[in-house]
C-alpha atoms as a PDB file:
ATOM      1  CA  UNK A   1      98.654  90.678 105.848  1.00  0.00           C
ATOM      2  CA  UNK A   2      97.068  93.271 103.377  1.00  0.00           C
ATOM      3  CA  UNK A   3      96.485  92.886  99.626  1.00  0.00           C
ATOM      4  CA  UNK A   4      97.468  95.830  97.113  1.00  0.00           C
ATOM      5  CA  UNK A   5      95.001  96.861  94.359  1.00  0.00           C
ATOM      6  CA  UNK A   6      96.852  98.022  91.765  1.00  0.00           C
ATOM      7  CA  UNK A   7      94.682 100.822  89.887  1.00  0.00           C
ATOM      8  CA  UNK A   8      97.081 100.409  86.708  1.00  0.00           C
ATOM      9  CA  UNK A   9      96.519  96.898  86.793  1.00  0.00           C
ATOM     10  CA  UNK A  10     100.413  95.961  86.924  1.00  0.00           C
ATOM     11  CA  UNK A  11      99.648  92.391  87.805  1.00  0.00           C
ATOM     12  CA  UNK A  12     103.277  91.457  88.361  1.00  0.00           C
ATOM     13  CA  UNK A  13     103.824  93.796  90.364  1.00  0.00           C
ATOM     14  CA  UNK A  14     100.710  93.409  92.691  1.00  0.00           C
ATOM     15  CA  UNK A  15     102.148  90.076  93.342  1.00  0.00           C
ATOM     16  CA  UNK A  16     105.575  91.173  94.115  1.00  0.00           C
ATOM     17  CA  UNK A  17     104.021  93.568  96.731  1.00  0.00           C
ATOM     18  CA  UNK A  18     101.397  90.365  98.087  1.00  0.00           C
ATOM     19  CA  UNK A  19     104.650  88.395  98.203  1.00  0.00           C
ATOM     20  CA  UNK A  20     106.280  90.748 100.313  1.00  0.00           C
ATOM     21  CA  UNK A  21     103.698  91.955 102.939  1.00  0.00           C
ATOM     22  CA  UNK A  22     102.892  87.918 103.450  1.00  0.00           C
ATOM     23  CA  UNK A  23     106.915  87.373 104.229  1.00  0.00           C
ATOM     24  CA  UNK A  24     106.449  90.753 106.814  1.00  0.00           C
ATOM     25  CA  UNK A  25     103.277  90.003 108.166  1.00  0.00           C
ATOM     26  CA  UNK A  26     104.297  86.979 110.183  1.00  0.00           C
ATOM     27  CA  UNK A  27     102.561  86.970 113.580  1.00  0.00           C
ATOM     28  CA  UNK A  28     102.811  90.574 114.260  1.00  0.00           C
ATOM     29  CA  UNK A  29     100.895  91.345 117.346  1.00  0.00           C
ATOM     30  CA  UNK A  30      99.136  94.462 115.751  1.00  0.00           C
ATOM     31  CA  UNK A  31      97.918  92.634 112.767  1.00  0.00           C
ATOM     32  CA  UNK A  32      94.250  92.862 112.330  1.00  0.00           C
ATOM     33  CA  UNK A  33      93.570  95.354 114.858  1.00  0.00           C
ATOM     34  CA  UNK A  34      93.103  99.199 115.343  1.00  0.00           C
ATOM     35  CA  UNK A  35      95.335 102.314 115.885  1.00  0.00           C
ATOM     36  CA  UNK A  36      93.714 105.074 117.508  1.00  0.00           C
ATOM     37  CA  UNK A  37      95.242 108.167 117.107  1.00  0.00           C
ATOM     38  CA  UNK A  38      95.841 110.246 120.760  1.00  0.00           C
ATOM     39  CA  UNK A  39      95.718 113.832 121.168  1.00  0.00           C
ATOM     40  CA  UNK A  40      98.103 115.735 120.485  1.00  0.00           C
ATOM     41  CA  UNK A  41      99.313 113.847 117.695  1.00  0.00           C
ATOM     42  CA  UNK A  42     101.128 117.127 115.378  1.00  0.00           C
ATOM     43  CA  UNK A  43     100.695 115.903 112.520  1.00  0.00           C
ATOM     44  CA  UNK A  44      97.584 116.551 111.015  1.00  0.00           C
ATOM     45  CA  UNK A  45      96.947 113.928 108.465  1.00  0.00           C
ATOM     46  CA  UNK A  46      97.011 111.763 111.570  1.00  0.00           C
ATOM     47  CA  UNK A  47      94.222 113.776 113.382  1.00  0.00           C
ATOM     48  CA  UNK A  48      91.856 111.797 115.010  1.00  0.00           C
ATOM     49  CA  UNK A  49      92.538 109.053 112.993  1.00  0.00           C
ATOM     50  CA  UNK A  50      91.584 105.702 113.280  1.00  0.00           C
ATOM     51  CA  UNK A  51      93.959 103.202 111.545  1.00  0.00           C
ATOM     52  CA  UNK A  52      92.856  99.145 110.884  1.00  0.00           C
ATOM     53  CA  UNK A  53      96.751  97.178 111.057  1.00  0.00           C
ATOM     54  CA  UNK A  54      97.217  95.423 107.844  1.00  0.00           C
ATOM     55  CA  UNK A  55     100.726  94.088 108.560  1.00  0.00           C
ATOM     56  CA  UNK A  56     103.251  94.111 111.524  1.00  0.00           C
ATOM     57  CA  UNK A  57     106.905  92.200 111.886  1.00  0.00           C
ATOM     58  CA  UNK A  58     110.281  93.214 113.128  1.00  0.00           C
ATOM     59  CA  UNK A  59     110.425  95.026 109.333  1.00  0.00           C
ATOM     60  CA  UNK A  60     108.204  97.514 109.720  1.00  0.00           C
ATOM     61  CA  UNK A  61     104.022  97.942 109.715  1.00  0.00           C
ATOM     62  CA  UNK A  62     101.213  98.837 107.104  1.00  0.00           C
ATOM     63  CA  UNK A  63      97.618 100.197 107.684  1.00  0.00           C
ATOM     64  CA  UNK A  64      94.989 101.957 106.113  1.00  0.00           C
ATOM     65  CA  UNK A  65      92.983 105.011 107.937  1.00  0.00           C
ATOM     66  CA  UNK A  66      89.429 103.844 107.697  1.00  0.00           C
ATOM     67  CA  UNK A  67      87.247 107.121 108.770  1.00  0.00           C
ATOM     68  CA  UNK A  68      89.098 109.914 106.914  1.00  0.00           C
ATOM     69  CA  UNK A  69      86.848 110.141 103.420  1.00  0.00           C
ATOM     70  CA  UNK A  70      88.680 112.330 100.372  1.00  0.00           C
ATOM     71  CA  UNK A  71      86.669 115.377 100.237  1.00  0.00           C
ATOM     72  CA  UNK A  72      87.445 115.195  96.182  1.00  0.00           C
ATOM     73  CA  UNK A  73      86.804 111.727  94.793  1.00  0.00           C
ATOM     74  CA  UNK A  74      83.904 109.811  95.120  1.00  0.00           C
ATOM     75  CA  UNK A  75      83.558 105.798  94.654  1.00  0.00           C
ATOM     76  CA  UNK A  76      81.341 106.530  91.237  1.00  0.00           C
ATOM     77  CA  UNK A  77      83.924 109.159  89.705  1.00  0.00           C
ATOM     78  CA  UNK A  78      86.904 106.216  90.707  1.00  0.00           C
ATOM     79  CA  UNK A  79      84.754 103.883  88.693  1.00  0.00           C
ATOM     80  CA  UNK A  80      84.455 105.549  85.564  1.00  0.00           C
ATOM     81  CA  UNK A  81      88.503 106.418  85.881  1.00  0.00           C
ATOM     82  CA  UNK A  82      88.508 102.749  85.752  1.00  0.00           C
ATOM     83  CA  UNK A  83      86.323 102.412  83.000  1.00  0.00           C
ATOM     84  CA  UNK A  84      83.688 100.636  85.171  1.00  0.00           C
ATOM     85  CA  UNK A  85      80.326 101.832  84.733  1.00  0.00           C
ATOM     86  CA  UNK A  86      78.844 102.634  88.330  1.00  0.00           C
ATOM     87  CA  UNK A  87      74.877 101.561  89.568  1.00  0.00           C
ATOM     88  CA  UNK A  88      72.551 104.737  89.501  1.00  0.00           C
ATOM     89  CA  UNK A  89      72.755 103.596  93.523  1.00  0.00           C
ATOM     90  CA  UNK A  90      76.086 104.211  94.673  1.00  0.00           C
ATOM     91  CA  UNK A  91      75.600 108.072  94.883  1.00  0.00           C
ATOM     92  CA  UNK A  92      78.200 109.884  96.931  1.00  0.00           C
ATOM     93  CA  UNK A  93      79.940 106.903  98.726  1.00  0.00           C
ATOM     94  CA  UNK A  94      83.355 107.957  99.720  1.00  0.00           C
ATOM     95  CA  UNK A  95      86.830 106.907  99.006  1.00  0.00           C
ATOM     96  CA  UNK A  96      89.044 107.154 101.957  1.00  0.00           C
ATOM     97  CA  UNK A  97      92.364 108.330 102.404  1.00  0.00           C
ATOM     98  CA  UNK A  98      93.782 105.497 103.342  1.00  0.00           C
ATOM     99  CA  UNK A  99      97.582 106.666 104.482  1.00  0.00           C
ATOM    100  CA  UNK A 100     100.319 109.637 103.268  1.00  0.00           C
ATOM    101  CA  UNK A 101     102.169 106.342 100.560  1.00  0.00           C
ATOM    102  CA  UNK A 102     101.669 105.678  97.484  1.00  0.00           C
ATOM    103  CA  UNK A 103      98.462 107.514  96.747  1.00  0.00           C
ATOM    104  CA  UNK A 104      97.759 105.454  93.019  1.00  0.00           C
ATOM    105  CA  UNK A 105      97.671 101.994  94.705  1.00  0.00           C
ATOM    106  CA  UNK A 106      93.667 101.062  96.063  1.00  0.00           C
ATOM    107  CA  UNK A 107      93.165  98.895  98.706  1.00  0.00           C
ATOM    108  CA  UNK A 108      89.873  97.543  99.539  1.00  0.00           C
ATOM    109  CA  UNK A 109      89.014  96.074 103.338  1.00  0.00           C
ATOM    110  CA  UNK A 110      86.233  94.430 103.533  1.00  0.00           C
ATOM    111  CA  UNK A 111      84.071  91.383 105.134  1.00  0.00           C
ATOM    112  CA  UNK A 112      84.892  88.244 105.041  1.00  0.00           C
ATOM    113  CA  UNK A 113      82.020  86.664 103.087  1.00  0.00           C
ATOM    114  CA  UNK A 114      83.763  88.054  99.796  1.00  0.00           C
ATOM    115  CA  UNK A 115      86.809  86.662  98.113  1.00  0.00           C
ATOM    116  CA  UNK A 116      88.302  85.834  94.789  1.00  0.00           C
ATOM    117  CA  UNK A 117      90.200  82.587  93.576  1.00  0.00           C
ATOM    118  CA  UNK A 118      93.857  84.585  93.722  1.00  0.00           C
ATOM    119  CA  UNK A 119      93.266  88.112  94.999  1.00  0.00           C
ATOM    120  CA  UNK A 120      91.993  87.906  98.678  1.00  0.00           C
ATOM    121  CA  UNK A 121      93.620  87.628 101.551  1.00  0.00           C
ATOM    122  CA  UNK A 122      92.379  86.674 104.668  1.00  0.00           C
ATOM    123  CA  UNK A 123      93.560  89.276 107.662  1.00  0.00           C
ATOM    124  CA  UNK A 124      91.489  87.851 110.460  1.00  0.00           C
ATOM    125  CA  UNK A 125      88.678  86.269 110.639  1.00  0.00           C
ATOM    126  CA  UNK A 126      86.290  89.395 110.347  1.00  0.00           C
ATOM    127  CA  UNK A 127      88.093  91.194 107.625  1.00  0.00           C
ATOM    128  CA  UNK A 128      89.604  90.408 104.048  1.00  0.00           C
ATOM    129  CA  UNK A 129      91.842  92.489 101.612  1.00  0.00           C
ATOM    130  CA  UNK A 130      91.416  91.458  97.967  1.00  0.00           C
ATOM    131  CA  UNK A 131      94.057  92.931  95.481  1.00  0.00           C
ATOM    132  CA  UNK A 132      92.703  93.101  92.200  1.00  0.00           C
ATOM    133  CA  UNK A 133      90.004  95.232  89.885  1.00  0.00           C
ATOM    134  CA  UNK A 134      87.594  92.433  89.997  1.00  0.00           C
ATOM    135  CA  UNK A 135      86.554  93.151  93.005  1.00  0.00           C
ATOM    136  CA  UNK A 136      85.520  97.370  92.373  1.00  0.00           C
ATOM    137  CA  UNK A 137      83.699  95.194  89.284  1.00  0.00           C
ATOM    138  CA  UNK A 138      81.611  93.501  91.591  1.00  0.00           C
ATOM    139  CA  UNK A 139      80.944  95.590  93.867  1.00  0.00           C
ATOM    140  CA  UNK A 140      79.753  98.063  90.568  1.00  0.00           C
ATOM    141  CA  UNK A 141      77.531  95.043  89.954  1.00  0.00           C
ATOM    142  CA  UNK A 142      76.437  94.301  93.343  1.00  0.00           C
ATOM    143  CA  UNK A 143      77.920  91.360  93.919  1.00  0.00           C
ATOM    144  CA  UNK A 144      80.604  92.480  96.309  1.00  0.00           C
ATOM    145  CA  UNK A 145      80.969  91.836  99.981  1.00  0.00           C
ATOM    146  CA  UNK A 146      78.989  92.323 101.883  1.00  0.00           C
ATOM    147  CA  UNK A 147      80.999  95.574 103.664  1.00  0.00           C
ATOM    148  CA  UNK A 148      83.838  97.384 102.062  1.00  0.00           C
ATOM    149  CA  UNK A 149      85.787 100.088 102.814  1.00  0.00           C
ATOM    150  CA  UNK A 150      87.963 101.229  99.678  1.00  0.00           C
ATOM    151  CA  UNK A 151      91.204 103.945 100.479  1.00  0.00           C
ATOM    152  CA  UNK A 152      93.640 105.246  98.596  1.00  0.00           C
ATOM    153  CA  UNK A 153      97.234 105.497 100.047  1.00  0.00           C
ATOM    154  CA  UNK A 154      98.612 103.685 103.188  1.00  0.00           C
ATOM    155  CA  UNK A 155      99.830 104.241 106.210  1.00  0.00           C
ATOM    156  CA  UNK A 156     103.736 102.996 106.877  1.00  0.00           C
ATOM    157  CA  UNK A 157     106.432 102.360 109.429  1.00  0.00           C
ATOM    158  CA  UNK A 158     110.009 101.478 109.705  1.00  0.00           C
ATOM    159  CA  UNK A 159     111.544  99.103 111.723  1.00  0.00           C
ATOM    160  CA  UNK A 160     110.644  99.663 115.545  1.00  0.00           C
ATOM    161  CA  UNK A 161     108.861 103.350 114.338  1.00  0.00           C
ATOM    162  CA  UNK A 162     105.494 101.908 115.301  1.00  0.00           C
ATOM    163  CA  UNK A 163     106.481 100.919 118.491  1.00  0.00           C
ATOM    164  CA  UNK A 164     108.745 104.072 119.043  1.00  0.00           C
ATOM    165  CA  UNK A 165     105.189 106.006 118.675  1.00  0.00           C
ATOM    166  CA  UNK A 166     103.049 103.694 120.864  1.00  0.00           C
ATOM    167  CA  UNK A 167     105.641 103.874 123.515  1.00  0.00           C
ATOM    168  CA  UNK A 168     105.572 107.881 122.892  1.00  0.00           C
ATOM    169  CA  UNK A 169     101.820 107.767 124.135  1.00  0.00           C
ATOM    170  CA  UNK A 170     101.237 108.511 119.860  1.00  0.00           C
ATOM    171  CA  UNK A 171      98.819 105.291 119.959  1.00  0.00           C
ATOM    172  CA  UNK A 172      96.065 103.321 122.027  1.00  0.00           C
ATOM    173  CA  UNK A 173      95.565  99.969 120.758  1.00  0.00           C
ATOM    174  CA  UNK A 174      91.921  98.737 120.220  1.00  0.00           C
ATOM    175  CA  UNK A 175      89.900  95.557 119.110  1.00  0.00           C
ATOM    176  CA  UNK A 176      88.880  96.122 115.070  1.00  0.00           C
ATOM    177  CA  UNK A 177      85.353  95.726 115.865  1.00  0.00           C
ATOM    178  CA  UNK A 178      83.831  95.750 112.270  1.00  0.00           C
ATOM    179  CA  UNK A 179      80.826  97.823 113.701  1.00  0.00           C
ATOM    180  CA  UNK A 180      83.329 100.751 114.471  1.00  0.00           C
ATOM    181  CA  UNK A 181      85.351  99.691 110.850  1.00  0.00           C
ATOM    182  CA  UNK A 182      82.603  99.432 108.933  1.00  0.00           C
ATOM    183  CA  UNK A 183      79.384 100.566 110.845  1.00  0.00           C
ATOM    184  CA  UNK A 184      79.828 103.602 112.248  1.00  0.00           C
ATOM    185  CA  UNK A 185      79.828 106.937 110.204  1.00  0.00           C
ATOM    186  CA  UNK A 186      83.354 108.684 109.474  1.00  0.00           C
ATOM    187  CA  UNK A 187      82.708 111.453 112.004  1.00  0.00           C
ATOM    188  CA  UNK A 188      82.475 109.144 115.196  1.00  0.00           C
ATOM    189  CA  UNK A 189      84.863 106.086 114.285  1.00  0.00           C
ATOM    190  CA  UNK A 190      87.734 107.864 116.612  1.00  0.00           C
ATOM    191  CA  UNK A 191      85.057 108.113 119.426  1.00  0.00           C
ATOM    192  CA  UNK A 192      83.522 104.484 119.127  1.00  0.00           C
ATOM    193  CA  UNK A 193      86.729 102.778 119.042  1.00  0.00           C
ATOM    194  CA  UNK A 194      87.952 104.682 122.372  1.00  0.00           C
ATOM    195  CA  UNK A 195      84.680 103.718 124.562  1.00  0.00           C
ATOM    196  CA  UNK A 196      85.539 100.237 122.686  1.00  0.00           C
ATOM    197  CA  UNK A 197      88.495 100.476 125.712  1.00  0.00           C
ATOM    198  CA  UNK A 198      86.277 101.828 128.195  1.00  0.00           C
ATOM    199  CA  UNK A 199      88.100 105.315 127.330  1.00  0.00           C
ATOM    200  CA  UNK A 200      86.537 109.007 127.909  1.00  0.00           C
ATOM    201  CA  UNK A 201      88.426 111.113 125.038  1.00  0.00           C
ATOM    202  CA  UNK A 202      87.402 114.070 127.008  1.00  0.00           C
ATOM    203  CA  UNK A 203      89.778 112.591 130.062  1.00  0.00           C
ATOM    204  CA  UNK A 204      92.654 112.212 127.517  1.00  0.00           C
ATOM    205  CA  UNK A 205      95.989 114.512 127.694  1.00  0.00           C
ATOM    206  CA  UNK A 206      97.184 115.565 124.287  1.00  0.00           C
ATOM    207  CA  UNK A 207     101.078 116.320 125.840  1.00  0.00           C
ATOM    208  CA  UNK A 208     102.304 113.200 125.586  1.00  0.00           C
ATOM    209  CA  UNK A 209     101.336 112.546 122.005  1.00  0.00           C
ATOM    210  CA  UNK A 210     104.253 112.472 119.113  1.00  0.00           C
ATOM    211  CA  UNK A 211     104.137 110.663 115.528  1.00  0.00           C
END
């Protein structure tokens, strides 16, 4: 399951769009663990990338990339778009680029000691999604979880795409450790979470590798 911050603060449709990723999570195998993107992949917003499953059914999937930062927005500037006043502290932390759909809706991953009376989901029992403003509010404040990684866009799939790609050698499959998710710097996320499967990317063939 994955939550939707809406950054225009459509409320009804936030839950429209909780509503439906609970009915298409299910018990999707993928759910709550981590894409990692083989080489060779040809498309280049998929580079590398390291992808943390939100949601996975017979309808389709939904992740977020979790080590590709947007080289032209920062956490602060996102803030004051949202009329939130950022800490002196928060400097230059990134906001990712979470997927090629719907760049205006935020989502924000993060630990699971963190979670508000309506707009947080559990995923697993590492990692939470919570839907609404209040949390970019208290994480201004400092009263946020704990860990938190905030992207714009998702990542999406059609019916049997996902597994169309994983079959094509597009994929590995990998544990969502939160020290890779969270931990680790952007730069070595792809790295970590293939020695997470006892991989060598410099063994790895990009010729088999389609998206």
């Amino acid at each position: 399951m994955c939550c939707i911050l809406v950054i225009t603060g459509n409320r009804d449709h936030l839950c429209r769009m909780k509503t439906k990723l609970k009915d298409e999570g299910g018990d999707g195998f993928l759910v709550g663990q981590l894409l990692v993107a083989m080489p060779g992949m040809g498309d280049p917003r998929f580079e590398r990338a390291v992808i943390f499953m939100c949601a996975h059914s017979a309808e389709g999937a939904m992740g977020i990339i979790v080590n590709k930062p947007t080289p032209e927005l920062r956490f602060a500037a996102l803030l004051r778009q949202l009329e939130i006043e950022p800490p002196g502290d928060i400097g230059s932390t990134p906001v990712h680029f979470g997927g090629p759909v719907e760049h205006g809706r935020g989502f924000v991953l993060h630990s699971a000691d963190y979670a508000t009376e309506s707009g947080s989901m559990s995923v697993s029992p590492e990692f939470s999604m919570t839907a609404t403003l209040d949390v970019l509010q208290d994480m201004a404040k400092g009263t946020g979880p704990h860990r938190a990684i905030l992207a714009l866009g998702y990542s999406g799939w059609g019916p049997g795409q996902l597994e169309d790609e994983i079959r094509a050698n597009g994929w590995l499959v990998a544990p969502a450790d939160p020290e890779i998710v969270f931990g680790e710097p952007d730069p070595e996320k792809w790295q970590a979470a293939l020695q997470s499967l006892k991989i060598d990317p410099r063994l790895l063939s990009g010729g088999g590798g389609r998206a």
